[in-house]
PDB file of N, CA and C in Angstrom:
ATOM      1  N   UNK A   1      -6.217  25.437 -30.235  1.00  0.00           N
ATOM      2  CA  UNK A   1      -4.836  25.070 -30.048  1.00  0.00           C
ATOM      3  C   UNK A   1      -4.484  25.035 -28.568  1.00  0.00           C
ATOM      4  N   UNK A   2      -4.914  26.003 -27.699  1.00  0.00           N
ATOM      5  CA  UNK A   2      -4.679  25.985 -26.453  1.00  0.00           C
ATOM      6  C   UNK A   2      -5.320  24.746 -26.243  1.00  0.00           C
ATOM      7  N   UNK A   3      -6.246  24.247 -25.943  1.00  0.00           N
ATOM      8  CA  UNK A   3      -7.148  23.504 -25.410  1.00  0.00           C
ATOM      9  C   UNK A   3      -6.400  21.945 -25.886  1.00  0.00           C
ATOM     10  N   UNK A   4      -5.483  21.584 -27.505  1.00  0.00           N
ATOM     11  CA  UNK A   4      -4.733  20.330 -26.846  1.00  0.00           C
ATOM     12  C   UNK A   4      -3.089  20.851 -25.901  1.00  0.00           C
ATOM     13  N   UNK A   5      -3.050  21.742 -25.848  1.00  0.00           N
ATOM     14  CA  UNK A   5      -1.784  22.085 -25.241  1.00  0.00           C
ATOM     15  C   UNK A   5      -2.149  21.706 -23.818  1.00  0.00           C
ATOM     16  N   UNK A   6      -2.882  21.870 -23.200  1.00  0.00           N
ATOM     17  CA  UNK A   6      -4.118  21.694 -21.871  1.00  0.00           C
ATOM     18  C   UNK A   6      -4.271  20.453 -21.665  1.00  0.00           C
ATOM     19  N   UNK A   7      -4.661  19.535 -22.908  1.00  0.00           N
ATOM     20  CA  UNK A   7      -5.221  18.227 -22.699  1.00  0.00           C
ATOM     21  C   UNK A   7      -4.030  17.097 -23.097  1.00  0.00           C
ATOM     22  N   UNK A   8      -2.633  17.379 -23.349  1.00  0.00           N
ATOM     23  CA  UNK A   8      -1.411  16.663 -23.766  1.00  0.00           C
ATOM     24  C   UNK A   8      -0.933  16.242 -22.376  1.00  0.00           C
ATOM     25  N   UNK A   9      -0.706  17.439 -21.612  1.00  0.00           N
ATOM     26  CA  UNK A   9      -0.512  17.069 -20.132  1.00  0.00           C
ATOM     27  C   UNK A   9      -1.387  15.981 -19.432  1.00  0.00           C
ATOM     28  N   UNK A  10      -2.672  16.439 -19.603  1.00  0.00           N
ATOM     29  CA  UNK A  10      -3.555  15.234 -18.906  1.00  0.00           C
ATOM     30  C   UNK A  10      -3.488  14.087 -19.266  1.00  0.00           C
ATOM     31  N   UNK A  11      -3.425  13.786 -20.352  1.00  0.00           N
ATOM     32  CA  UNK A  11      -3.212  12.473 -21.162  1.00  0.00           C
ATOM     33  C   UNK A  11      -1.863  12.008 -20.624  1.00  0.00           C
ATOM     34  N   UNK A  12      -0.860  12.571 -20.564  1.00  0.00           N
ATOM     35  CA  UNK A  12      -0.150  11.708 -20.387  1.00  0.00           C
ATOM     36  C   UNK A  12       0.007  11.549 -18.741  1.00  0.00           C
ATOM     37  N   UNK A  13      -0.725  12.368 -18.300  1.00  0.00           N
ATOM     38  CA  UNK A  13      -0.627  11.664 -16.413  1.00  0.00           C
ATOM     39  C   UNK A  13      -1.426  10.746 -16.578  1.00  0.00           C
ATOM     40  N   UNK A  14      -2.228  10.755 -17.002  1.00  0.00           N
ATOM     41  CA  UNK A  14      -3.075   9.499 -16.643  1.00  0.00           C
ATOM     42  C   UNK A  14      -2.334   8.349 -16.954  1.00  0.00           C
ATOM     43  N   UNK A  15      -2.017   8.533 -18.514  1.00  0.00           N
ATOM     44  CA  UNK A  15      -1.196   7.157 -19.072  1.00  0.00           C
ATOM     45  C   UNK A  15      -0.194   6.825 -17.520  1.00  0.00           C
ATOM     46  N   UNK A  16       0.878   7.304 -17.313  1.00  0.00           N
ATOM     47  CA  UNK A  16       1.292   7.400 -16.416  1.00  0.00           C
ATOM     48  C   UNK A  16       0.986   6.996 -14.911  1.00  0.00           C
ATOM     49  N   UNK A  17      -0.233   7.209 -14.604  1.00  0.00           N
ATOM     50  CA  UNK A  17      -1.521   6.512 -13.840  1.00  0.00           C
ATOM     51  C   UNK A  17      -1.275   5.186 -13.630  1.00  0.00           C
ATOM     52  N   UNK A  18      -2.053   4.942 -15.251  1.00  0.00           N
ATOM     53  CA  UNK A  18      -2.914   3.271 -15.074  1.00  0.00           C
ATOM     54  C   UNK A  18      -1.534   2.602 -15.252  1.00  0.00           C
ATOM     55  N   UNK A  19      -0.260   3.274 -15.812  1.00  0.00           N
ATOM     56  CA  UNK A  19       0.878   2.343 -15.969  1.00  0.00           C
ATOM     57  C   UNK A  19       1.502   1.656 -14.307  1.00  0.00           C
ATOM     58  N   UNK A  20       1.408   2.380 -13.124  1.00  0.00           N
ATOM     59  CA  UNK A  20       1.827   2.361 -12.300  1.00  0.00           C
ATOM     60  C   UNK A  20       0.653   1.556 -11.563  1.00  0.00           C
ATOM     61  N   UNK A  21      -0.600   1.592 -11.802  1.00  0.00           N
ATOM     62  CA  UNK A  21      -1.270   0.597 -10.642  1.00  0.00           C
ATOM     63  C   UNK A  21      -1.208  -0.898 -11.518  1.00  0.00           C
ATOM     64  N   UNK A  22      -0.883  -1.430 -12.330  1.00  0.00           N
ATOM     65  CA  UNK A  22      -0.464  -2.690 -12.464  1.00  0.00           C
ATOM     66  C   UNK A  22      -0.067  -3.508 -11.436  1.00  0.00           C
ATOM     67  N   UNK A  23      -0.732  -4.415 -11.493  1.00  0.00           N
ATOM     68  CA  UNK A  23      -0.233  -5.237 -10.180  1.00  0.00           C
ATOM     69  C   UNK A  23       1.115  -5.628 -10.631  1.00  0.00           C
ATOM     70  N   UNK A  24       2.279  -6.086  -9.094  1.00  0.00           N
ATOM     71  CA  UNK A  24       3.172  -6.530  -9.819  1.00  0.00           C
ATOM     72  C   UNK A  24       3.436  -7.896 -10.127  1.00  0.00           C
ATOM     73  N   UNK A  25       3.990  -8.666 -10.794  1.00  0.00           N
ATOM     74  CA  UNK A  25       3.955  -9.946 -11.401  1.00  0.00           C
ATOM     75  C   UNK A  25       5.596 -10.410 -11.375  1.00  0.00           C
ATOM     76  N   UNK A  26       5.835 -11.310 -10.743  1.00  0.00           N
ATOM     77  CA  UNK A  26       7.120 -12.022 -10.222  1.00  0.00           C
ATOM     78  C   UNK A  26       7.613 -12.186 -11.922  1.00  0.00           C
ATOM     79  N   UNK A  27       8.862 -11.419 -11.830  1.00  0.00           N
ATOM     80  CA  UNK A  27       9.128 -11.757 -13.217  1.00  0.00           C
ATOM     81  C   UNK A  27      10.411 -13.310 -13.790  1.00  0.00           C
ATOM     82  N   UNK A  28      10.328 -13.862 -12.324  1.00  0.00           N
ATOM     83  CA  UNK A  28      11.258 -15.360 -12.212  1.00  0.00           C
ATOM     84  C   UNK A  28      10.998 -16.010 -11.430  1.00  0.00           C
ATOM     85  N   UNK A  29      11.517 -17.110 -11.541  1.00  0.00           N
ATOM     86  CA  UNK A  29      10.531 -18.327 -11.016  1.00  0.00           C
ATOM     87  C   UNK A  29      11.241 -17.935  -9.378  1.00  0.00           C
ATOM     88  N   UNK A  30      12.340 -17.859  -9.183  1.00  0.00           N
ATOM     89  CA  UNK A  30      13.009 -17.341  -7.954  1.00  0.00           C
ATOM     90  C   UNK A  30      12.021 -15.968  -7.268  1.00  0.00           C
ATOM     91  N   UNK A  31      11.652 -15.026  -7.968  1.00  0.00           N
ATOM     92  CA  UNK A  31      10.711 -13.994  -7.049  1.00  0.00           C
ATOM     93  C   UNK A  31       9.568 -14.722  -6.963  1.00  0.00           C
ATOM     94  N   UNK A  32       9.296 -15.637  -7.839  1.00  0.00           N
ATOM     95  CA  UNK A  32       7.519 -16.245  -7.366  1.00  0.00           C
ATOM     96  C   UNK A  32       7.878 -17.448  -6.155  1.00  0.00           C
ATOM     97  N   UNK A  33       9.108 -17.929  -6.129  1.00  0.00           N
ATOM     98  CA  UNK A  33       9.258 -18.544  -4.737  1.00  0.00           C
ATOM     99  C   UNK A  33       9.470 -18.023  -3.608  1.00  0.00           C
ATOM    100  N   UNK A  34      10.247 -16.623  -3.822  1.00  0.00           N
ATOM    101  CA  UNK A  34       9.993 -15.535  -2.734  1.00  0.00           C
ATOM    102  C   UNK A  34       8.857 -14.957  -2.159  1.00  0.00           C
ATOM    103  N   UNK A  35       7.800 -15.351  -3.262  1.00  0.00           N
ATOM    104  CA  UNK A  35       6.564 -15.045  -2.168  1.00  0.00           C
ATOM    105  C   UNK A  35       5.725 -16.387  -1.634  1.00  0.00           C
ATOM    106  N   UNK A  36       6.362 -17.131  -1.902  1.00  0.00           N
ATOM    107  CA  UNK A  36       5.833 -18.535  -1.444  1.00  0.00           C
ATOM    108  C   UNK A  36       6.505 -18.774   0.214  1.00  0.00           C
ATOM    109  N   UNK A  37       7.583 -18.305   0.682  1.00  0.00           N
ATOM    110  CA  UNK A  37       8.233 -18.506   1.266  1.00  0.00           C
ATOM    111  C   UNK A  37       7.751 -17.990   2.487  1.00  0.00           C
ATOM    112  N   UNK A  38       7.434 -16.469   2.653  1.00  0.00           N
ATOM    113  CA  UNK A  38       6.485 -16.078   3.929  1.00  0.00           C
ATOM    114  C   UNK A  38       5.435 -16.933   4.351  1.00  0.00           C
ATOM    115  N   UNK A  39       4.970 -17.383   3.286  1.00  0.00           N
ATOM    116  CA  UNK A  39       3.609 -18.422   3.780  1.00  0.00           C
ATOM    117  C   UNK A  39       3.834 -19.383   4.364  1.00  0.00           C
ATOM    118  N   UNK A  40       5.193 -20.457   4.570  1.00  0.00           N
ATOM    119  CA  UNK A  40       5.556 -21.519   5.044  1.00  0.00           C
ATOM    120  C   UNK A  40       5.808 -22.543   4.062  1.00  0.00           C
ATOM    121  N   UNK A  41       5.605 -22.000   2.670  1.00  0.00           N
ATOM    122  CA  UNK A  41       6.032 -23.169   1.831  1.00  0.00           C
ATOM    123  C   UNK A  41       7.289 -23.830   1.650  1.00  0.00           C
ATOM    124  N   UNK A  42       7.633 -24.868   1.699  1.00  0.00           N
ATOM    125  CA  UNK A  42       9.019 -25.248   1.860  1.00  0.00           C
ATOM    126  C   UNK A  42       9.450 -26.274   0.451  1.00  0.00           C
ATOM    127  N   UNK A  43      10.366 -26.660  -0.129  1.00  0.00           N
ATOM    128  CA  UNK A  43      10.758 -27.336  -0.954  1.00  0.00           C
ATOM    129  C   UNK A  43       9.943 -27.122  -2.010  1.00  0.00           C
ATOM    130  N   UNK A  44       9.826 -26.018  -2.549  1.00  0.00           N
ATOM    131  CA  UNK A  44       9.464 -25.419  -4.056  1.00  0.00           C
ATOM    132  C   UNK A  44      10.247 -25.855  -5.020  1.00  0.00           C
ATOM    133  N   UNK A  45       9.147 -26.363  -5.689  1.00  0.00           N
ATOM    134  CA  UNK A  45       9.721 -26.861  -6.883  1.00  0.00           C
ATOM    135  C   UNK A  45       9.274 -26.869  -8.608  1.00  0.00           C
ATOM    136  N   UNK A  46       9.244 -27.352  -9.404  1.00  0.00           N
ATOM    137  CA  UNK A  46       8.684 -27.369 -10.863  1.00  0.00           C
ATOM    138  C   UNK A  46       7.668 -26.236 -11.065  1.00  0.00           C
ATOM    139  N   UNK A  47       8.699 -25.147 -10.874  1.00  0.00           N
ATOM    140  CA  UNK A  47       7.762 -23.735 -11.185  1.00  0.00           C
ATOM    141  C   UNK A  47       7.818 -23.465 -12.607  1.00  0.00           C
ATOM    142  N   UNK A  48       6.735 -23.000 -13.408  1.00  0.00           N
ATOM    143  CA  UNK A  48       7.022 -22.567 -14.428  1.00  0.00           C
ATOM    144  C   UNK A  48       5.628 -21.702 -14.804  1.00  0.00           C
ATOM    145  N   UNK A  49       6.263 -20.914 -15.745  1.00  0.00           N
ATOM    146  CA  UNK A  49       5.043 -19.586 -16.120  1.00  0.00           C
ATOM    147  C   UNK A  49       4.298 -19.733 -17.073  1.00  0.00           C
ATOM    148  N   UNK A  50       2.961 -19.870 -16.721  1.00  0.00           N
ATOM    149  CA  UNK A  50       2.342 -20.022 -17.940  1.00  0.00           C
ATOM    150  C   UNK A  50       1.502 -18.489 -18.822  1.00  0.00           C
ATOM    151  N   UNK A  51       1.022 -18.791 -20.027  1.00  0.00           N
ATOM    152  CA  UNK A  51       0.698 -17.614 -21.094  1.00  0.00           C
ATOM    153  C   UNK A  51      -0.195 -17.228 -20.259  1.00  0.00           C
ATOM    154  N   UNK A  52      -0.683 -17.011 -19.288  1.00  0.00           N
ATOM    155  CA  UNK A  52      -1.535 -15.870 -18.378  1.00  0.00           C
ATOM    156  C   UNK A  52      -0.966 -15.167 -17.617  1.00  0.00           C
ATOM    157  N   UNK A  53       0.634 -15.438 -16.926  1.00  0.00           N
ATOM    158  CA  UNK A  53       1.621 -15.020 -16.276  1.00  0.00           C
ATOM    159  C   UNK A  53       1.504 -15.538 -15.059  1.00  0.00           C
ATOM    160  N   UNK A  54       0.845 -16.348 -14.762  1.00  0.00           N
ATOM    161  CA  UNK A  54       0.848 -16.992 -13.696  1.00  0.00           C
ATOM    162  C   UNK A  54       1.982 -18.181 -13.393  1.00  0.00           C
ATOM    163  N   UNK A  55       2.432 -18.379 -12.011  1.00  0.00           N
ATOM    164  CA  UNK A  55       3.207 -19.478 -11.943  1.00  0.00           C
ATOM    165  C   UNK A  55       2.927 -21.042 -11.437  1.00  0.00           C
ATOM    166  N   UNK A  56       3.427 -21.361 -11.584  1.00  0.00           N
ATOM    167  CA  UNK A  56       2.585 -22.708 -11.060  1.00  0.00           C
ATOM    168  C   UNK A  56       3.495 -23.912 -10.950  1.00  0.00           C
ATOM    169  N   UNK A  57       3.600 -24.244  -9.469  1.00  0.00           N
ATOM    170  CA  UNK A  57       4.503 -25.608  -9.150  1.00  0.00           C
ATOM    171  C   UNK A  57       4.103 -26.288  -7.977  1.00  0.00           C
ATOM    172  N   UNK A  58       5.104 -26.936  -7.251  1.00  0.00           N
ATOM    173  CA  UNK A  58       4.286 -27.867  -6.260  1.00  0.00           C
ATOM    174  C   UNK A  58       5.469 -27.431  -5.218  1.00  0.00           C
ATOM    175  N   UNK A  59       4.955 -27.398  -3.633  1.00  0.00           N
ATOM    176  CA  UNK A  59       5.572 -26.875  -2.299  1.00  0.00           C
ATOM    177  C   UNK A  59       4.882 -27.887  -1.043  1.00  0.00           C
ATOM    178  N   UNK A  60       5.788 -27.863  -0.058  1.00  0.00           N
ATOM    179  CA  UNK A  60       5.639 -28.485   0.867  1.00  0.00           C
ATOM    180  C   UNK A  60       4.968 -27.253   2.413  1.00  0.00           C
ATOM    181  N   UNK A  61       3.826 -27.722   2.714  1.00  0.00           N
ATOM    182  CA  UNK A  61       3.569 -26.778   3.633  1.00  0.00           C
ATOM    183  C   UNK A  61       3.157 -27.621   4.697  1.00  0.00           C
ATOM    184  N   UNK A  62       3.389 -27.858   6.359  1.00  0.00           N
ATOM    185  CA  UNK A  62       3.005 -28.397   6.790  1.00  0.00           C
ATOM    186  C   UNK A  62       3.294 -29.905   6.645  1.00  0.00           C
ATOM    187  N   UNK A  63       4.091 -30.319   6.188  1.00  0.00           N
ATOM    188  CA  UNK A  63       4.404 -31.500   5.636  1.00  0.00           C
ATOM    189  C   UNK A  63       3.499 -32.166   4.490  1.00  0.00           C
ATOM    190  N   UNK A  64       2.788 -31.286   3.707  1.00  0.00           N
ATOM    191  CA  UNK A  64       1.501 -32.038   2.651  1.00  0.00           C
ATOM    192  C   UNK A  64       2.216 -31.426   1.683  1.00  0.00           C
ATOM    193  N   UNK A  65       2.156 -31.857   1.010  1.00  0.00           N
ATOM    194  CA  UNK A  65       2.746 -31.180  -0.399  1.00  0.00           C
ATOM    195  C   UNK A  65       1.472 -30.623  -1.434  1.00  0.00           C
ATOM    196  N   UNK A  66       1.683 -29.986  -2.187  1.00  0.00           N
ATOM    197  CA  UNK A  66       0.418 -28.943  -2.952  1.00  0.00           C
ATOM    198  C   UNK A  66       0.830 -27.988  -4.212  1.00  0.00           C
ATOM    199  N   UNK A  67      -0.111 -28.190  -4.933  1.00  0.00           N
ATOM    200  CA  UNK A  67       0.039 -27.834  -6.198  1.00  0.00           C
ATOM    201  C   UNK A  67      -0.229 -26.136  -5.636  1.00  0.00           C
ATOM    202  N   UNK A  68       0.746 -25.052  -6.266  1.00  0.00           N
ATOM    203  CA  UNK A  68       0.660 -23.968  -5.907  1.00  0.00           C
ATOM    204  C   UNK A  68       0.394 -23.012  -7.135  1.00  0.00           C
ATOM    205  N   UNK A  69       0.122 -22.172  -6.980  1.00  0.00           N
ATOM    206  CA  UNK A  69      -0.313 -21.137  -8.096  1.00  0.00           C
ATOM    207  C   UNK A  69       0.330 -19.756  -7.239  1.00  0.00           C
ATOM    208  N   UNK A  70       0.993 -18.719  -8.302  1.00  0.00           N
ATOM    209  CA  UNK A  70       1.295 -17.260  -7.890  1.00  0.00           C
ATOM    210  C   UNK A  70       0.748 -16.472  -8.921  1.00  0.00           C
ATOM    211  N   UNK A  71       0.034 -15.888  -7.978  1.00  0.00           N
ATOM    212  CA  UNK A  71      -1.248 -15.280  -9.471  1.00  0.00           C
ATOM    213  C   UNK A  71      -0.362 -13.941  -9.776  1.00  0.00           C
ATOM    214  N   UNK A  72      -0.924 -13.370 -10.725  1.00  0.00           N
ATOM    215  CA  UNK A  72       0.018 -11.812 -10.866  1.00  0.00           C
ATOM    216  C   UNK A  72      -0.257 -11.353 -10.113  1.00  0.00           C
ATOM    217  N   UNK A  73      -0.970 -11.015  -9.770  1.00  0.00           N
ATOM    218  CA  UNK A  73      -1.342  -9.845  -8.816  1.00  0.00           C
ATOM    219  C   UNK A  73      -0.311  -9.982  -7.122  1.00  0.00           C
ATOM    220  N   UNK A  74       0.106 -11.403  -7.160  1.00  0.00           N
ATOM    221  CA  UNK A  74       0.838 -11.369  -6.139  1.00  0.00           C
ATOM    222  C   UNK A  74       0.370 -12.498  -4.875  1.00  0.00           C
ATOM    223  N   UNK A  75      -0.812 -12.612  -5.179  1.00  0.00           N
ATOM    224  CA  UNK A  75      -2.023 -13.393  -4.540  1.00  0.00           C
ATOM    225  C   UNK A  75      -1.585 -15.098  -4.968  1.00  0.00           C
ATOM    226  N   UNK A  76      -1.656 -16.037  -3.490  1.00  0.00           N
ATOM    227  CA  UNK A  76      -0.705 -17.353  -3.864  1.00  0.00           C
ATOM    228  C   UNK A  76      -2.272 -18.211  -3.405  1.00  0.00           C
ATOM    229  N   UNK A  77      -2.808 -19.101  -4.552  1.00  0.00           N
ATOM    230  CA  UNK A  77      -3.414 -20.394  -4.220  1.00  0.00           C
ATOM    231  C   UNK A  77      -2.795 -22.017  -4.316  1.00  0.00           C
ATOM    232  N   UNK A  78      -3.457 -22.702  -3.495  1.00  0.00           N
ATOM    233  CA  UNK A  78      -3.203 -23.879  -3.227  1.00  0.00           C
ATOM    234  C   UNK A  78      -4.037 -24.970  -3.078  1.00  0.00           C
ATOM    235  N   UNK A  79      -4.022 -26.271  -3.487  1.00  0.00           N
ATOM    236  CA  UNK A  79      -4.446 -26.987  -3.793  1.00  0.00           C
ATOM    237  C   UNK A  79      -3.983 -28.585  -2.896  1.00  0.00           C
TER     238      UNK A  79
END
């Protein structure tokens, strides 16, 4: 009996743990253009989220325009 009284605590720090290193994931198309924006992307547009949680629209950088991706993790590719 002692021994889950001991191991209830641990369990739930951990849970507690892995809940908190989740990367974080723009939960609107407005925060996933907020991180587009440090980079120099300009005129963001046709963002939308797809079933992986990723976002995905097209931005002007440099004057080229480019298919953009905001991965969850926070991490922005371009095309």
């Amino acid at each position: 009996m002692t021994r889950l009284l001991f191991a209830l605590p641990l369990i739930a720090f951990a849970g507690a743990a892995v809940a908190q290193s989740k990367p974080p994931n723009p939960p609107t198309a407005a925060a996933a253009q907020m991180r587009l924006e440090p980079l120099h992307y300009k005129a963001v547009h046709d963002l939308h989220r797809g079933p992986d949680g990723q976002w995905t629209g097209k931005a002007t950088q440099n004057g080229v325009e480019k298919n953009v991706t905001v991965h969850p993790d926070g991490s922005v590719t371009a095309r």
